[in-house]
Each structure stands twice: as C-alpha cells, then as structure tokens.
N, C-alpha and C. Protein backbone atom coordinates (compact mmCIF):
# COMPACT_ATOMS: atom_id res chain seq x y z
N UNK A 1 150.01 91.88 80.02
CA UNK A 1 149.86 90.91 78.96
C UNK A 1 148.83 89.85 79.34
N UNK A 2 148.75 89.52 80.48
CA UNK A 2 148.18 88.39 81.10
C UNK A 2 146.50 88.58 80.90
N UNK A 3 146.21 90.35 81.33
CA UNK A 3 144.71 90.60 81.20
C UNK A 3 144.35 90.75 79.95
N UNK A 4 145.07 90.63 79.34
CA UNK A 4 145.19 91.18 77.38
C UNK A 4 144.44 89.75 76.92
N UNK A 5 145.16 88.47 77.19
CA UNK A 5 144.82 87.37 76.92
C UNK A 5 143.99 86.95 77.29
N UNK A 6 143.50 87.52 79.01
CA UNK A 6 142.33 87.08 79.37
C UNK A 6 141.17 87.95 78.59
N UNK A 7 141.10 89.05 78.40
CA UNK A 7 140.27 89.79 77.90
C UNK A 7 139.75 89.32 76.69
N UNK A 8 140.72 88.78 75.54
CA UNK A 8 140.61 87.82 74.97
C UNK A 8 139.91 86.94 74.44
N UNK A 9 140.42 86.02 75.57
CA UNK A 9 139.81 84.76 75.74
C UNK A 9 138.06 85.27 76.11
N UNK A 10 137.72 85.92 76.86
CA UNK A 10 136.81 86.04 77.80
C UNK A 10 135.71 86.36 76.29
N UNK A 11 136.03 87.41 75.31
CA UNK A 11 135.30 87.74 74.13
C UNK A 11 135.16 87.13 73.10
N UNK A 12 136.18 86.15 73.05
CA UNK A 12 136.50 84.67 72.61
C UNK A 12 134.93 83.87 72.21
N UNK A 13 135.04 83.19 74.02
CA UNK A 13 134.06 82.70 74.81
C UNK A 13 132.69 82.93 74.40
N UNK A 14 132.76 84.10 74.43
CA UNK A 14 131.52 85.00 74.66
C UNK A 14 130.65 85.13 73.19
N UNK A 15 131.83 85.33 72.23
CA UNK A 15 130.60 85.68 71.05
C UNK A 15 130.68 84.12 70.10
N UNK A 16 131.43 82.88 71.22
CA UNK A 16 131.03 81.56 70.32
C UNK A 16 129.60 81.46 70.53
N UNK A 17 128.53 80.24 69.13
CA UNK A 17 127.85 80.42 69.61
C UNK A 17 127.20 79.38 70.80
N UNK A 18 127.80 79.00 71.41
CA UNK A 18 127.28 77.93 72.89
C UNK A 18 126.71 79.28 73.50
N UNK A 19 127.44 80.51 73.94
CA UNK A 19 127.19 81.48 74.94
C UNK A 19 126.31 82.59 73.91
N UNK A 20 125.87 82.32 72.98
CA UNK A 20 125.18 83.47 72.48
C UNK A 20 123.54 83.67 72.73
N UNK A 21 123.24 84.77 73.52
CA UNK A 21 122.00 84.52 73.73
C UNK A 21 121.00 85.27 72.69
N UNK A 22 120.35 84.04 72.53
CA UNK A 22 118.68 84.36 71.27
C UNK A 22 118.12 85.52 72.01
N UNK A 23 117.83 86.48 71.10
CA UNK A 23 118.00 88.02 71.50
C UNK A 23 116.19 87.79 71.77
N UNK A 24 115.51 87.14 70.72
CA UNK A 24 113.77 86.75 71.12
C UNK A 24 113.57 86.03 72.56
N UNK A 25 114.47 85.15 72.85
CA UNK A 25 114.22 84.81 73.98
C UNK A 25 114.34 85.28 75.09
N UNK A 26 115.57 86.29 75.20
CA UNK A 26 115.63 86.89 76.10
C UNK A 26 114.81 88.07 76.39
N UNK A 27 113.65 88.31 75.40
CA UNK A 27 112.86 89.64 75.42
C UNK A 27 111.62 89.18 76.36
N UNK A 28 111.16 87.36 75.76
CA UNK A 28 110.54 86.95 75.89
C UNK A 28 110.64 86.27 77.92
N UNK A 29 111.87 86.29 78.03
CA UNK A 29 112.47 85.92 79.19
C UNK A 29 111.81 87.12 80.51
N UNK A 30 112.32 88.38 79.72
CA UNK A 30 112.11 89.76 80.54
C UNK A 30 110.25 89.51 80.35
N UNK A 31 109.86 89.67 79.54
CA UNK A 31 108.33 89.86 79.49
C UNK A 31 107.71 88.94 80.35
N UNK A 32 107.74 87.79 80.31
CA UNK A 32 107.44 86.78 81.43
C UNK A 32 107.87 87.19 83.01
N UNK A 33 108.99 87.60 83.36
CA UNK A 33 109.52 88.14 84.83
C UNK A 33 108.81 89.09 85.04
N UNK A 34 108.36 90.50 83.81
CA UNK A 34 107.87 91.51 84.74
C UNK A 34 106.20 91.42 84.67
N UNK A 35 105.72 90.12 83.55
CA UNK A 35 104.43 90.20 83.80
C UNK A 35 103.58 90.56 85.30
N UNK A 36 102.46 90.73 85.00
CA UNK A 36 102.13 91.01 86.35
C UNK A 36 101.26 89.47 86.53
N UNK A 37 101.40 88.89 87.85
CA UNK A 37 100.67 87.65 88.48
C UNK A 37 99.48 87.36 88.18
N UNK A 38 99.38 86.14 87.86
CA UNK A 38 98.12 86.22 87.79
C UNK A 38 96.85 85.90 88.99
N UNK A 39 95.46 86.59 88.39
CA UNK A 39 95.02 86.55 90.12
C UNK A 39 94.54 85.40 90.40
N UNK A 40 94.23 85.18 91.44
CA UNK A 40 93.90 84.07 92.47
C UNK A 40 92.59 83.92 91.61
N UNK A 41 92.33 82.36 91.90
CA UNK A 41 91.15 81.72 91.69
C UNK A 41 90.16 82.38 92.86
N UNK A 42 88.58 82.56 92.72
CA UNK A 42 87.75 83.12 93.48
C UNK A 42 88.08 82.13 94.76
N UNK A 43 87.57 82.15 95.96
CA UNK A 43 87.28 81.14 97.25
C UNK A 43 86.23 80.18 97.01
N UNK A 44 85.20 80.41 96.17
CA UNK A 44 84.72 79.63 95.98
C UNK A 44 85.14 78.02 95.05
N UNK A 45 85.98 78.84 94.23
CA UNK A 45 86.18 77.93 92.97
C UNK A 45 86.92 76.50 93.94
N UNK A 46 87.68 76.87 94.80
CA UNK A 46 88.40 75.32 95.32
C UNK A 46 87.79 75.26 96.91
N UNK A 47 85.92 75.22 96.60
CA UNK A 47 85.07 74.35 98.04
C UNK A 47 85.43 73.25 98.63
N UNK A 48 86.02 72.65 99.35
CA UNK A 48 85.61 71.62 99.98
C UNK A 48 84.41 71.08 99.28
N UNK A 49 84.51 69.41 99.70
CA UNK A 49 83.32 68.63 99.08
C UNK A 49 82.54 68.46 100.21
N UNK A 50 81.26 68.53 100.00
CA UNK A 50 80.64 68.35 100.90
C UNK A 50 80.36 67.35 101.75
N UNK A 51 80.40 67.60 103.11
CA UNK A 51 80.34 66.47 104.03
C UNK A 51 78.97 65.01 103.77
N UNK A 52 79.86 64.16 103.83
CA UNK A 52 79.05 62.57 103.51
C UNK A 52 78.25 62.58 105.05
N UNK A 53 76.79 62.39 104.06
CA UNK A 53 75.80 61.98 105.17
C UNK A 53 75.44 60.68 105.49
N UNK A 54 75.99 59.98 106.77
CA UNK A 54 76.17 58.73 106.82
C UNK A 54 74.79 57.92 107.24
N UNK A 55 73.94 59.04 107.07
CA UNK A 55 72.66 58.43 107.58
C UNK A 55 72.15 58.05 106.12
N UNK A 56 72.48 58.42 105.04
CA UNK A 56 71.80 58.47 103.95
C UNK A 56 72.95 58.13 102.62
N UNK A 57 74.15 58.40 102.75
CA UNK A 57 75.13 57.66 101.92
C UNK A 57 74.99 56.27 101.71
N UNK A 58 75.19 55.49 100.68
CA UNK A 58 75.38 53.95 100.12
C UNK A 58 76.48 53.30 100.50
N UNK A 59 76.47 52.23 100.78
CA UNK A 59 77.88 51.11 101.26
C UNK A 59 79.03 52.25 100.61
N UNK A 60 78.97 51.96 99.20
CA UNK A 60 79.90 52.60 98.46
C UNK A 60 80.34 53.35 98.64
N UNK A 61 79.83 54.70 98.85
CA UNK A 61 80.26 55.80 98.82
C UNK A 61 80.70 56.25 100.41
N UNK A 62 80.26 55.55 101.37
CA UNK A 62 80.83 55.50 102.53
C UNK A 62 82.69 54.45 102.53
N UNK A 63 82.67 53.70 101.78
CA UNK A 63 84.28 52.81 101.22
C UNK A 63 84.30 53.94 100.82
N UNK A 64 84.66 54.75 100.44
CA UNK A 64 85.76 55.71 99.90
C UNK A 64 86.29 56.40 101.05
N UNK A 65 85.97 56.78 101.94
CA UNK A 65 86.26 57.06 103.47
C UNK A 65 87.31 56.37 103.86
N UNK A 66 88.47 57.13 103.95
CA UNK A 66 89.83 56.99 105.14
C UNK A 66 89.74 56.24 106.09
N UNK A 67 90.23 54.91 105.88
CA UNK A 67 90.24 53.62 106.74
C UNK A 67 88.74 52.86 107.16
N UNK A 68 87.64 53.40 105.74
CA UNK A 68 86.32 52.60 105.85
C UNK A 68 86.12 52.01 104.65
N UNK A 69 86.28 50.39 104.61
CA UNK A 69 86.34 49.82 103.85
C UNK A 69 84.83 49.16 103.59
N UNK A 70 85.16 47.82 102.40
CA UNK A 70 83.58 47.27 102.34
C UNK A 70 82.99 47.05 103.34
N UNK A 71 83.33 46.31 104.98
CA UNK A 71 83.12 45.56 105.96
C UNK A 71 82.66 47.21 106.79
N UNK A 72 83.40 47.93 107.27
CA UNK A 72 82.80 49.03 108.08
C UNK A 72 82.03 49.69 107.40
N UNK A 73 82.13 49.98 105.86
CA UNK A 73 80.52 50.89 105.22
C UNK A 73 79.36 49.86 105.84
N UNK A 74 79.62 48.67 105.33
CA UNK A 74 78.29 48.16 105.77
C UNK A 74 77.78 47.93 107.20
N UNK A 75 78.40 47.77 107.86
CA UNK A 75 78.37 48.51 109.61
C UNK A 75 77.72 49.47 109.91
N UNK A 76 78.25 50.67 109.06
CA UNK A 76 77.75 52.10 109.00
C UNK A 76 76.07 51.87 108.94
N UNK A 77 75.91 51.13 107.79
CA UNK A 77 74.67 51.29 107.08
C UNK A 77 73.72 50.25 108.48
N UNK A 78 74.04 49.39 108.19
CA UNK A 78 73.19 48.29 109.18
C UNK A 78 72.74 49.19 110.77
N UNK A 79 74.05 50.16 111.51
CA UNK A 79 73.95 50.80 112.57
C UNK A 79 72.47 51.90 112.28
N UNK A 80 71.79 52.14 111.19
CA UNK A 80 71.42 53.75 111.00
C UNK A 80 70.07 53.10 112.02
N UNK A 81 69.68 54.76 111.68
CA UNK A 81 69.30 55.91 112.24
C UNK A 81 70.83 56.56 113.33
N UNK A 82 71.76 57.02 113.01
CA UNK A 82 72.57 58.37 113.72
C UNK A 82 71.89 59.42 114.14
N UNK A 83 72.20 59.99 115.47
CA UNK A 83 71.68 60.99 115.83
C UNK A 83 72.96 61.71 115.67
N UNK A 84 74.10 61.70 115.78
CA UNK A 84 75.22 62.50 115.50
C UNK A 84 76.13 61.66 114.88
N UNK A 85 77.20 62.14 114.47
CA UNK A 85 78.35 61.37 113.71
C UNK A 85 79.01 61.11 114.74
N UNK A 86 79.45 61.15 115.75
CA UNK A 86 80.11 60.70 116.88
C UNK A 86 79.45 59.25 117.23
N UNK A 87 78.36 58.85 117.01
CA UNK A 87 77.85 57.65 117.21
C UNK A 87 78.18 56.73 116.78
N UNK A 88 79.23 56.66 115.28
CA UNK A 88 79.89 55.90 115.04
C UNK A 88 80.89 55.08 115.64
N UNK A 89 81.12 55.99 116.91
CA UNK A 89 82.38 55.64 117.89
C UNK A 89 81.71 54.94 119.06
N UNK A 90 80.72 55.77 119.46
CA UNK A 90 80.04 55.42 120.50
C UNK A 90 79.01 53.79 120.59
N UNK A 91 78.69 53.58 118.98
CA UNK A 91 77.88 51.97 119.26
C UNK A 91 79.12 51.28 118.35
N UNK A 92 80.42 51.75 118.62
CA UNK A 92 81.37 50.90 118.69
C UNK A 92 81.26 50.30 116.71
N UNK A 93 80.95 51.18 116.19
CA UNK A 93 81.06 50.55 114.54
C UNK A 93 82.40 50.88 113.91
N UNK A 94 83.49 52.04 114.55
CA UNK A 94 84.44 52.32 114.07
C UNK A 94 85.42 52.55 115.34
N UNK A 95 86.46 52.44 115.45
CA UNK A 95 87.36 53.06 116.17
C UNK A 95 87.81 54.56 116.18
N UNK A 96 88.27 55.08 117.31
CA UNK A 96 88.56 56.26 117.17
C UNK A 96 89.37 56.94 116.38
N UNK A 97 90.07 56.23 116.19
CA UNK A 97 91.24 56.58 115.21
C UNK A 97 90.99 56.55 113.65
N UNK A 98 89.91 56.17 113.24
CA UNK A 98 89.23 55.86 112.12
C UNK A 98 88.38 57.16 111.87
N UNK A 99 87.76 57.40 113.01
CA UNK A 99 86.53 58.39 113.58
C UNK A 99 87.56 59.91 113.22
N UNK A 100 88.49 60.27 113.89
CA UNK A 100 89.57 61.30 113.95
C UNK A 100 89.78 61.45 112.28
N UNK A 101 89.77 60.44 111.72
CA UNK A 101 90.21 60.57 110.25
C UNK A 101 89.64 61.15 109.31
N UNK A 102 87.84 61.03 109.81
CA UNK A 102 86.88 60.75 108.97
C UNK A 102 86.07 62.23 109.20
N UNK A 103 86.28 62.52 110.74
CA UNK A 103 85.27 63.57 111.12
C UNK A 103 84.79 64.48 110.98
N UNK A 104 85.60 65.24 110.11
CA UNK A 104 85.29 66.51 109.17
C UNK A 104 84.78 66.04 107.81
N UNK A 105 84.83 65.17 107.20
CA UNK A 105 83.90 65.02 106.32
C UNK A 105 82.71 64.17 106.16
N UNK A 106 82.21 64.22 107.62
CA UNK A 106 80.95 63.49 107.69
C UNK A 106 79.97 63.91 108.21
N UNK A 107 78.49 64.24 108.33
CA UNK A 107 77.71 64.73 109.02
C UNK A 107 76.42 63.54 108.77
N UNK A 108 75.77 63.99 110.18
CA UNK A 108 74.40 62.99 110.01
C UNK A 108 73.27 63.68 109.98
N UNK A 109 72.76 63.98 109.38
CA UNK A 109 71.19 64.87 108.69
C UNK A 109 70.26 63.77 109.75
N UNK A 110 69.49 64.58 110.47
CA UNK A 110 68.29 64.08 110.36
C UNK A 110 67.01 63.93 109.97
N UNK A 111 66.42 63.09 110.15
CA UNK A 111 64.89 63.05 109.15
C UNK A 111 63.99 64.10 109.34
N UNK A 112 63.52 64.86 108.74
CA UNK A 112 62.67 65.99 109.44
C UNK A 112 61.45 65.35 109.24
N UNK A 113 60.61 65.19 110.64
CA UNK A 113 59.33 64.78 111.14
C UNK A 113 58.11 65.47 110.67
C-alpha cells in the first residue's frame, strides 16, 4: 500500500506543472551539449603587445608601465640614449623590483648609424 501511494504521489509530482519539462527546451538543451566546440581562435589573433621602446616611447606611454609613474617616465626619458633595457637598473632610474615587473615588455632599439 505504502509504494501504491508513493507511486502516486511521485506521478502526482511529476506531471504538476512546476516539474514539467518544455519539451523545446529540452531539445534545445540536447542540441547545445552535443554541439561540436567551437574552434580555437588562430595564435595569432591573441599577440602579445608589443614591447615599449624606452628609447623612443613618450613620458606617457612609458606611465602606463607597472609601478612607472609620471616622476620615473620622466627619468626614463631624461636618462636616454639606452644601450639595453637593463640600464634602467643599472644608472639607478628604477629599482629592481620595478625592472622585474616591467622587463618583458620593454626593449631598447637602437639608432641605426
């Protein structure tokens, strides 16, 4: 008797409509799961930006740089001619820890003679 009532209840439950599932959605549910993935963006499409040349970058655009504000861009700039980007550390215009931050996105071009 007991599973009678549960059985019941359970079909009860089941065909109110809180538990009734939208037969479109659920097609739409399956079609989405077995789609197939979509593919990857090329390698190119998400480059890296290209490394800031501090021999030739503006105050400005050197302040956008990770712990280089108005006061060290213009440091930057006043220091030039760079023979490497490490020179920033070396005539003492930035700290190392600034330098570590920065170092992959900076390079120093030189002038071709």
């Amino acid at each position: 008797m007991k599973r009678f009532v549960t059985a019941l209840l359970a079909s009860a439950l089941l065909a109110s409509p809180l538990f009734a599932l939208d037969a479109t959605q659920a097609k739409k549910d399956v079609a989405t799961a077995t789609a197939a993935p979509a593919k990857a963006a090329p390698a190119d499409a998400k480059k890296a930006p290209e490394p800031m040349d501090i021999n030739s970058a503006t105050a400005k655009q050197l302040a956008t740089l990770k712990g280089i504000g108005e006061v060290r861009s213009k440091a930057i700039v006043k220091g030039r001619p760079y023979s490497g980007k490490d020179d920033l550390v070396n005539k003492k215009i930035i700290p190392q820890d600034v330098y570590d931050d920065i170092k992959d996105l900076i390079i120093a071009k030189q002038k071709k003679k």
